[in-house]
Protein backbone atom coordinates (compact mmCIF):
# COMPACT_ATOMS: atom_id res chain seq x y z
CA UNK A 1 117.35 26.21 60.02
CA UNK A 2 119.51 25.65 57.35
CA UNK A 3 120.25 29.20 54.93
CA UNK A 4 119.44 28.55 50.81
CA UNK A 5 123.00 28.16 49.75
CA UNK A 6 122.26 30.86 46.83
CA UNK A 7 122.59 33.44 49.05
CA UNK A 8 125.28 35.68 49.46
CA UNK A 9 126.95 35.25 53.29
CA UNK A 10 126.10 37.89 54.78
CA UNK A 11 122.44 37.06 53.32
CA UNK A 12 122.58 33.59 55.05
CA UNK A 13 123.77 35.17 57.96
CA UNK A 14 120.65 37.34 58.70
CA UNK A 15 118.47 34.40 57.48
CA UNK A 16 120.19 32.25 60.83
CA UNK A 17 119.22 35.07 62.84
CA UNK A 18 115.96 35.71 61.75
CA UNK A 19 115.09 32.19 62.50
CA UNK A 20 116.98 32.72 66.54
CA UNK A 21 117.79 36.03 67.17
CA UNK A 22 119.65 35.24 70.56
CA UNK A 23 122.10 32.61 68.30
CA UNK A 24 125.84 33.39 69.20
CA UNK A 25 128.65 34.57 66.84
CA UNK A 26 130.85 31.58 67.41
CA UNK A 27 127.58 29.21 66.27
CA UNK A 28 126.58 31.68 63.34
CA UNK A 29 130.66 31.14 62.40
CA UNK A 30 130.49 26.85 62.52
CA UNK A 31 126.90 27.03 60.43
CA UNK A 32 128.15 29.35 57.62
CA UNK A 33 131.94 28.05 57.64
CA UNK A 34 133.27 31.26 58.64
CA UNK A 35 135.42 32.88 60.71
CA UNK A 36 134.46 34.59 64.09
CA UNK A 37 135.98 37.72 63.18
CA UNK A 38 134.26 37.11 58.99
CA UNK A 39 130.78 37.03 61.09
CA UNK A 40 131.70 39.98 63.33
CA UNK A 41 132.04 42.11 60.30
CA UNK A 42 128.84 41.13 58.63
CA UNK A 43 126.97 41.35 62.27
CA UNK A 44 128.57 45.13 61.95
CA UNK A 45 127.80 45.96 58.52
CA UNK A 46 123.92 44.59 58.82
CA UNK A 47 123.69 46.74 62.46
CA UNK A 48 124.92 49.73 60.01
CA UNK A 49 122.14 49.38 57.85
CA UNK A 50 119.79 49.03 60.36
CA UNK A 51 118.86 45.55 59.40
CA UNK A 52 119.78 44.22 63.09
CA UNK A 53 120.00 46.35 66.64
CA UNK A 54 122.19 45.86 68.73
CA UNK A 55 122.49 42.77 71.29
CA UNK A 56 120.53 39.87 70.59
CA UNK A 57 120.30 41.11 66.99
CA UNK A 58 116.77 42.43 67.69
CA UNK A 59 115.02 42.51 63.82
CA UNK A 60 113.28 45.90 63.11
CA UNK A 61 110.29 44.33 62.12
CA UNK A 62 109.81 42.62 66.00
CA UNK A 63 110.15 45.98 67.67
CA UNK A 64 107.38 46.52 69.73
CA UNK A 65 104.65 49.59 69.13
CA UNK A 66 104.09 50.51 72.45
CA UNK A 67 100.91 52.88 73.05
CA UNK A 68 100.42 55.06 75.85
CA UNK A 69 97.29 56.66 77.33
CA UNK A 70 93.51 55.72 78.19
CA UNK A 71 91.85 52.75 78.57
CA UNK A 72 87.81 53.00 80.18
CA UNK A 73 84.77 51.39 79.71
CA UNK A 74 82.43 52.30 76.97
CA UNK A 75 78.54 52.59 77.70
CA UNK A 76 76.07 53.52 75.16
CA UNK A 77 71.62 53.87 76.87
CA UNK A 78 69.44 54.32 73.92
CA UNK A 79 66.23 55.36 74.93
CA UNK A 80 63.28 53.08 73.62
CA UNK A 81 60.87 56.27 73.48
CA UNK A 82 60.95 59.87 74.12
CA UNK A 83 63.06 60.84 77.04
CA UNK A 84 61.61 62.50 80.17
CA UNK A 85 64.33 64.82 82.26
CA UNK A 86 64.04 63.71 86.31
CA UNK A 87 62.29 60.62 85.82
CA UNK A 88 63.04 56.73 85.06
CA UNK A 89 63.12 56.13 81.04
CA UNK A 90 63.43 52.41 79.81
CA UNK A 91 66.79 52.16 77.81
CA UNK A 92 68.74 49.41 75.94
CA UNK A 93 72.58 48.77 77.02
CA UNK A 94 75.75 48.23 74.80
CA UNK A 95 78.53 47.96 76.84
CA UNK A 96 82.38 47.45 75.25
CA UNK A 97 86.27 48.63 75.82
CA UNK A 98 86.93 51.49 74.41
CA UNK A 99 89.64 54.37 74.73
CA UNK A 100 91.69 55.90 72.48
CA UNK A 101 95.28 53.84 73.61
CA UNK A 102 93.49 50.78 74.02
CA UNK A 103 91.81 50.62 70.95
CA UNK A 104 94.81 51.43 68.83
CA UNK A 105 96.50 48.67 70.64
CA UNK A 106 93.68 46.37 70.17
CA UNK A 107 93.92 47.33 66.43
CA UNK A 108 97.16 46.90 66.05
CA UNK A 109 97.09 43.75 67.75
CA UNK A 110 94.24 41.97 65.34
CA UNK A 111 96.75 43.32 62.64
CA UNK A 112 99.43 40.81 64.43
CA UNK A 113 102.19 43.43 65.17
CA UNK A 114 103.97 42.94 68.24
CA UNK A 115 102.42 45.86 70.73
CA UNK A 116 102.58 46.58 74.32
CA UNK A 117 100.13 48.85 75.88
CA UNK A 118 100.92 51.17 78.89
CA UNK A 119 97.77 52.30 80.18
CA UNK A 120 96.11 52.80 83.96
CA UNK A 121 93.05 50.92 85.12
CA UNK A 122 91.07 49.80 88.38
CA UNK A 123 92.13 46.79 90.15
CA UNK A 124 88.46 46.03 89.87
CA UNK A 125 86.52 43.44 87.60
CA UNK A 126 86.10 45.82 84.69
CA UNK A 127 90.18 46.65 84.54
CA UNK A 128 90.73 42.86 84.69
CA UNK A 129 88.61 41.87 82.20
CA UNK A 130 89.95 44.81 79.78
CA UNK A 131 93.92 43.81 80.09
CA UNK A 132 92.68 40.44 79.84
CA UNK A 133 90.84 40.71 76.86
CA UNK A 134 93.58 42.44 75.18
CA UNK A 135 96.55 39.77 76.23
CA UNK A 136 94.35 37.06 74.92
CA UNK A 137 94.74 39.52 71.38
CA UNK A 138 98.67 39.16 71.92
CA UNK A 139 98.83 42.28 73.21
CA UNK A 140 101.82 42.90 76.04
CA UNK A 141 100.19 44.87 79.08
CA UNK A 142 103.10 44.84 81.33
CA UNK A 143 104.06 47.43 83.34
CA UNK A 144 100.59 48.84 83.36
CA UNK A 145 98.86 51.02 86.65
CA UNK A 146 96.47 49.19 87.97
CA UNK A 147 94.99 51.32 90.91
CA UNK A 148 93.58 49.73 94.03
CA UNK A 149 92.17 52.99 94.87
CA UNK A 150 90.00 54.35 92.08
CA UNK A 151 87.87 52.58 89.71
CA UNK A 152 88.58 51.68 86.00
CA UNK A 153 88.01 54.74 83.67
CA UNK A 154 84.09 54.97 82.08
CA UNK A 155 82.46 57.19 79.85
CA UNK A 156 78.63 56.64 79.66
CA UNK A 157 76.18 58.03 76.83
CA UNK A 158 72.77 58.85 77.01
CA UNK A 159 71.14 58.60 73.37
CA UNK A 160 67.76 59.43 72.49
CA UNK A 161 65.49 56.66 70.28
CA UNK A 162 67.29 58.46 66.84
CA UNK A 163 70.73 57.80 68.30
CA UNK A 164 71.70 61.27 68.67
CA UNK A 165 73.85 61.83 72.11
CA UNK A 166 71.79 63.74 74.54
CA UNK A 167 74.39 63.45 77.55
CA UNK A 168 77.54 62.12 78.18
CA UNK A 169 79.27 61.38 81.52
CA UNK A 170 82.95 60.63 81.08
CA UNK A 171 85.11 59.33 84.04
CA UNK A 172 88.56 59.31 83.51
CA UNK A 173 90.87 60.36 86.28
CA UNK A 174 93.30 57.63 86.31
CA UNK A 175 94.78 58.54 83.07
CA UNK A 176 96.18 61.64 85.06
CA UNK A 177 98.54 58.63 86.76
CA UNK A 178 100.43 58.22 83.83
CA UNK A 179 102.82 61.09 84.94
CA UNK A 180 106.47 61.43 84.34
CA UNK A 181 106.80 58.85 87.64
CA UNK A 182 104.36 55.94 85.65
CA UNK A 183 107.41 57.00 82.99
CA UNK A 184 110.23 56.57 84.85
CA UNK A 185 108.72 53.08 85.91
CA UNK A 186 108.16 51.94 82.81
CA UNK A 187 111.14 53.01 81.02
CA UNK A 188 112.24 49.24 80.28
CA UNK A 189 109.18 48.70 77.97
CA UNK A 190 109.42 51.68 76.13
CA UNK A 191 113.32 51.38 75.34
CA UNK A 192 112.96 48.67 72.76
CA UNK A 193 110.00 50.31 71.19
CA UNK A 194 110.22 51.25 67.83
CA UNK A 195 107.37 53.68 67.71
CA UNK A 196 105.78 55.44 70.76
CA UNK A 197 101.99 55.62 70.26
CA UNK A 198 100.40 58.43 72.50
CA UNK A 199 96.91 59.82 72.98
CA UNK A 200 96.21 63.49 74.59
CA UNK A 201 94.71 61.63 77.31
CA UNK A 202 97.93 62.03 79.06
CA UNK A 203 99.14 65.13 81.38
CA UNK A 204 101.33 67.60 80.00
CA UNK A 205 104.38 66.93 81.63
CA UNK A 206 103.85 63.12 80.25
CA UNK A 207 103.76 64.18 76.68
CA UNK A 208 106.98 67.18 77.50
CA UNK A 209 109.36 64.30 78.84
CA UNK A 210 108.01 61.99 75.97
CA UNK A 211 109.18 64.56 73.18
CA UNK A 212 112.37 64.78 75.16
CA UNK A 213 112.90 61.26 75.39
CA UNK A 214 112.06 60.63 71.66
CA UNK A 215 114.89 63.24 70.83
CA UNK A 216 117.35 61.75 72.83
CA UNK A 217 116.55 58.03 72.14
CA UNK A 218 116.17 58.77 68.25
CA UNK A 219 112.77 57.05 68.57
CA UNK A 220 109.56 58.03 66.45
CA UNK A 221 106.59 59.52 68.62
CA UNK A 222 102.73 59.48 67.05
CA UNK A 223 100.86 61.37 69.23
CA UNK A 224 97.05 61.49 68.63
CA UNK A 225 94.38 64.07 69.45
CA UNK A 226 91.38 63.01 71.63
CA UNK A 227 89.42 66.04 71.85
CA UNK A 228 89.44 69.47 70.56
CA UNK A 229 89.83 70.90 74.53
CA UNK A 230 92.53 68.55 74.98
CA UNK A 231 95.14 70.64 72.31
CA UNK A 232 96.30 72.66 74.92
CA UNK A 233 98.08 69.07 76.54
CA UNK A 234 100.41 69.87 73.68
CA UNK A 235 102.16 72.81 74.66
CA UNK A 236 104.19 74.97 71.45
CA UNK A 237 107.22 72.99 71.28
CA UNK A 238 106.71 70.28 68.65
CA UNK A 239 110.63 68.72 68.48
CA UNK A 240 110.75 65.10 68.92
CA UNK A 241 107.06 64.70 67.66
CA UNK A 242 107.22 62.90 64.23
CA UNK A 243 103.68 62.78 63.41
CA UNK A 244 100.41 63.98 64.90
CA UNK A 245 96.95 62.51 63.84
CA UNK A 246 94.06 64.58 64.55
CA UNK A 247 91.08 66.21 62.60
CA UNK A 248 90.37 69.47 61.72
CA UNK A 249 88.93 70.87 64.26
CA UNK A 250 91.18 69.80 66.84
CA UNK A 251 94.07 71.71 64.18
CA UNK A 252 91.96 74.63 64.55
CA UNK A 253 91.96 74.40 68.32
CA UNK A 254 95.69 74.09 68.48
CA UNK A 255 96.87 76.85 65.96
CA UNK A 256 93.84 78.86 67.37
CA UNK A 257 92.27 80.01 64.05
CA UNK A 258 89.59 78.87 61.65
CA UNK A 259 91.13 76.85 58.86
CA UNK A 260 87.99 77.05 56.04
CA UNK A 261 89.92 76.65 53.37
CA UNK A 262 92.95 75.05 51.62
CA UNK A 263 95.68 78.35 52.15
CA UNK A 264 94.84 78.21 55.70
CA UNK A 265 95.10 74.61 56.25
CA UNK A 266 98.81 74.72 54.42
CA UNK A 267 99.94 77.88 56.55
CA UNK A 268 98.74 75.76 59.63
CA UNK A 269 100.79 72.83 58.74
CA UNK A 270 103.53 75.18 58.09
CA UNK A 271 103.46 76.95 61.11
CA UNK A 272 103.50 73.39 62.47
CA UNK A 273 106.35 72.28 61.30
CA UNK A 274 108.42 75.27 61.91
CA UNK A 275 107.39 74.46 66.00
CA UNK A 276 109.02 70.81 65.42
CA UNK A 277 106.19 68.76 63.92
CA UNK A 278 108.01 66.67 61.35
CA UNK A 279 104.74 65.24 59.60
CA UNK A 280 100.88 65.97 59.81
CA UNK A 281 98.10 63.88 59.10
CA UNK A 282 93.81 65.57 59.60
CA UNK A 283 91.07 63.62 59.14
CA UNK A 284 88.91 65.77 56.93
CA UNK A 285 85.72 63.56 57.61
CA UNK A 286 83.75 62.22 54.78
CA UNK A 287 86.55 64.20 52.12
CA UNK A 288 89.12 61.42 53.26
CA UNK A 289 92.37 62.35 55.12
CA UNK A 290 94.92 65.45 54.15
CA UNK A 291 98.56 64.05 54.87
CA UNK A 292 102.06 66.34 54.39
CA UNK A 293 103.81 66.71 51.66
CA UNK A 294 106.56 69.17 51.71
CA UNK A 295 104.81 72.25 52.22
CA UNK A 296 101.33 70.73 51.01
CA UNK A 297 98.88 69.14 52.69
CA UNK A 298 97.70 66.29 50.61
CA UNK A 299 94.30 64.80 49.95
CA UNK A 300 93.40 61.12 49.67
CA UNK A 301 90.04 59.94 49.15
CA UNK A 302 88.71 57.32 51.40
CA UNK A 303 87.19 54.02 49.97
CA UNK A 304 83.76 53.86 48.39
CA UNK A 305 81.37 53.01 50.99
CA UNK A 306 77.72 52.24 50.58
CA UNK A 307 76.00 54.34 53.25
CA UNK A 308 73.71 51.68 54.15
CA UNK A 309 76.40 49.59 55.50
CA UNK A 310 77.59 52.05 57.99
CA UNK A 311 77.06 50.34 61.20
CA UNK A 312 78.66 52.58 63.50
CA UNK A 313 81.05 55.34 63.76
CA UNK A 314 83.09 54.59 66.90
CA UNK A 315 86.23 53.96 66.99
CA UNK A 316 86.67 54.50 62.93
CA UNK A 317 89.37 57.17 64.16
CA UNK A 318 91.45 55.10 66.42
CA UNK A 319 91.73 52.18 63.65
CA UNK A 320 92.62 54.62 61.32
CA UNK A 321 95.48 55.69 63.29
CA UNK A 322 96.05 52.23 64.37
CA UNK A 323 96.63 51.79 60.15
CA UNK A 324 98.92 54.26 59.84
CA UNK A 325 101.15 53.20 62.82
CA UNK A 326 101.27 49.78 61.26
CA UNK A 327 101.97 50.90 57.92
CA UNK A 328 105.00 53.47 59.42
CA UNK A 329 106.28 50.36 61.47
CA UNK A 330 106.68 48.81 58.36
CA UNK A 331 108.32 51.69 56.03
CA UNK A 332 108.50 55.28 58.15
CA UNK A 333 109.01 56.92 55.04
CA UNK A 334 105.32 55.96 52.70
CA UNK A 335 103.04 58.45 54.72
CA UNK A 336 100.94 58.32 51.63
CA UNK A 337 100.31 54.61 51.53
CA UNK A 338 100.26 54.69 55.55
CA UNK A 339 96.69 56.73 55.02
CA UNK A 340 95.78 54.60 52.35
CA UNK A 341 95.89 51.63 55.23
CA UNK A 342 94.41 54.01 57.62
CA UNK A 343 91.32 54.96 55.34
CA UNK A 344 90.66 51.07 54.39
CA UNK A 345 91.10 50.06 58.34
CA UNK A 346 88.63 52.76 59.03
CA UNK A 347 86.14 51.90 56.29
CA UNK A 348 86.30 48.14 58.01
CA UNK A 349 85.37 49.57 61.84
CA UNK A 350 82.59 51.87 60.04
CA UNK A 351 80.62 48.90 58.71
CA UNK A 352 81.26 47.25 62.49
CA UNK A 353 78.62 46.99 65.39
CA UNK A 354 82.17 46.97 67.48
CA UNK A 355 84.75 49.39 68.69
CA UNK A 356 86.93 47.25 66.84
CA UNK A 357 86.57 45.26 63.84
CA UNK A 358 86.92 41.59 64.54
CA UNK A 359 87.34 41.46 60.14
CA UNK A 360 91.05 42.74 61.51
CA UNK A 361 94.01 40.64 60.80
CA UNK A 362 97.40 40.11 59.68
CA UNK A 363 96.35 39.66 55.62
CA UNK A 364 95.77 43.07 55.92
CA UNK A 365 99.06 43.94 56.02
CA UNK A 366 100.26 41.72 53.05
């Protein structure tokens, strides 16, 4: 590749490694006409402003996202007439991945942003068919538990003919591998990671060393609620947590307190961000999503949506997370236009039979 001659060196420079980031210094020096030491000191001043990092002049922009947490199968019965407790009722099946990790991964991967998922799953057919599913997607799954002993996570719904849940059976003890060991093993995919992507799913002592390790590394952490029960993974001690995703009742399960109204919700995020939390972002449901702002918590509309093209709700949370993370990757600092990605990725997956919008891909980010 051959640099457009009107730009500046140090411009051309970063143009040659763009194209081969593992080209030498001695090679960058014979295609620009400059001296060794001349490219040394533009290598520098670029690795300064964070335009390169470090060896092999890794590009921001190809860092990988790498999310951390749950993967299982999805199940959905719907009865086909009234249900009848103890006896057989005829049913009709939808089966698909699902998971909070996973399908922010998936997302993210549709998108075309380089992600690698760190997840636990059976060595049985379901596990294979889930990591295979998302490598065919681009998505890295290296380094992930794959249990010989235990079968791949599952959560099953019962529905009755309207849709409403009745019963749900979730199954998801191999998530509690992912322990400060399954970190320790997998420390060489997370190092060149550029955000950390983690669901509650995880223990507690998973999400302690992963604050710890984001403060030490320098490295941005997203963790995102699961549950409302689940707040209690998080412990008080928010440092090294740059932004958690979660909606309002899982806020009012972690500060403990009823948040009806607008005060509340701003001396929640305060008391928040006083424990560590460097940024907030609730889903307020239909209202859109309330994002922080100084001391404010902001609100942003979601996109008009005709009701009657709501398809299905699932997994309009995880691809609006899945937005934001993108949109951060991108530039950290525009929380505001991160939700505005968030919201329209969401308002895709709502008008989706699927977990996951297949109407995903990179043009959304352009």
């Amino acid at each position: 590749m051959t640099p457009p001659k009107d730009l500046s060196s140090k411009e051309q420079l970063l143009s040659l490694v763009e194209a081969n980031p593992f080209i030498g210094q001695q090679e960058l020096a014979d295609q620009l006409g400059l001296s060794r030491s001349a490219v040394a000191g533009h290598l520098g001043q670029l690795t300064r402003e964070g335009r390169i990092l470090g060896r092999a002049y890794v590009l921001p922009q190809r860092q990988p996202i790498v999310c951390i947490g749950g993967t299982n199968l999805d199940r959905k019965l719907r009865a086909v007439g009234p249900l009848r407790m103890g006896s057989s009722n005829p049913a009709r099946q939808h089966e698909s991945a699902g998971g909070v990790a996973r399908n922010i991964a998936e997302n993210l991967g549709r998108l075309g942003l380089p992600v690698h998922l760190l997840t636990a799953v059976g060595r049985d057919a379901a596990g294979q068919t889930l990591l295979a599913q998302l490598q065919g997607l681009g998505v890295d799954c290296a380094g992930c538990l794959q249990a010989a002993d235990a079968a791949t996570g599952s959560y099953t719904a019962v529905l009755d003919p309207d849709g409403e849940l009745v019963l749900a059976l979730a199954h998801m003890e191999l998530t509690d591998r992912l322990d400060p060991a399954f970190l320790r093993q997998t420390a060489p995919q997370r190092a060149p990671a550029r955000w950390l992507v983690a669901d509650l799913n995880l223990p507690r002592e998973t999400l302690d060393e992963l604050r710890a390790e984001a403060r030490l590394r320098g490295q941005r952490l997203l963790l995102v609620a699961v549950s409302e029960p689940k707040m209690t993974r998080l412990g008080a001690d928010l440092r090294g947590v740059e932004l958690l995703v979660l909606n309002r009742g899982e806020l009012q399960a972690l500060v403990g307190r009823a948040l009806a109204d607008d005060a509340a919700l701003r001396a929640a995020w305060r008391s928040l961000h006083e424990a560590g939390l460097q940024r907030l972002v609730m889903s307020d449901g239909p209202q859109g999503v309330r994002f922080s702002d100084g001391d404010d918590l902001v609100l942003l509309p979601p996109p008009a949506l005709d009701p009657a093209s709501i398809r299905e709700v699932t997994g309009a949370g995880d691809a609006m997370t899945a937005g934001i993370a993108a949109a951060l990757h991108r530039d950290p600092d525009d929380l505001r236009a991160a939700c505005a990605l968030g919201l329209r990725l969401a308002a895709l997956t709502l008008q989706s039979d699927a977990t996951v919008s297949e109407a995903l891909s990179p043009a959304l980010l352009v």
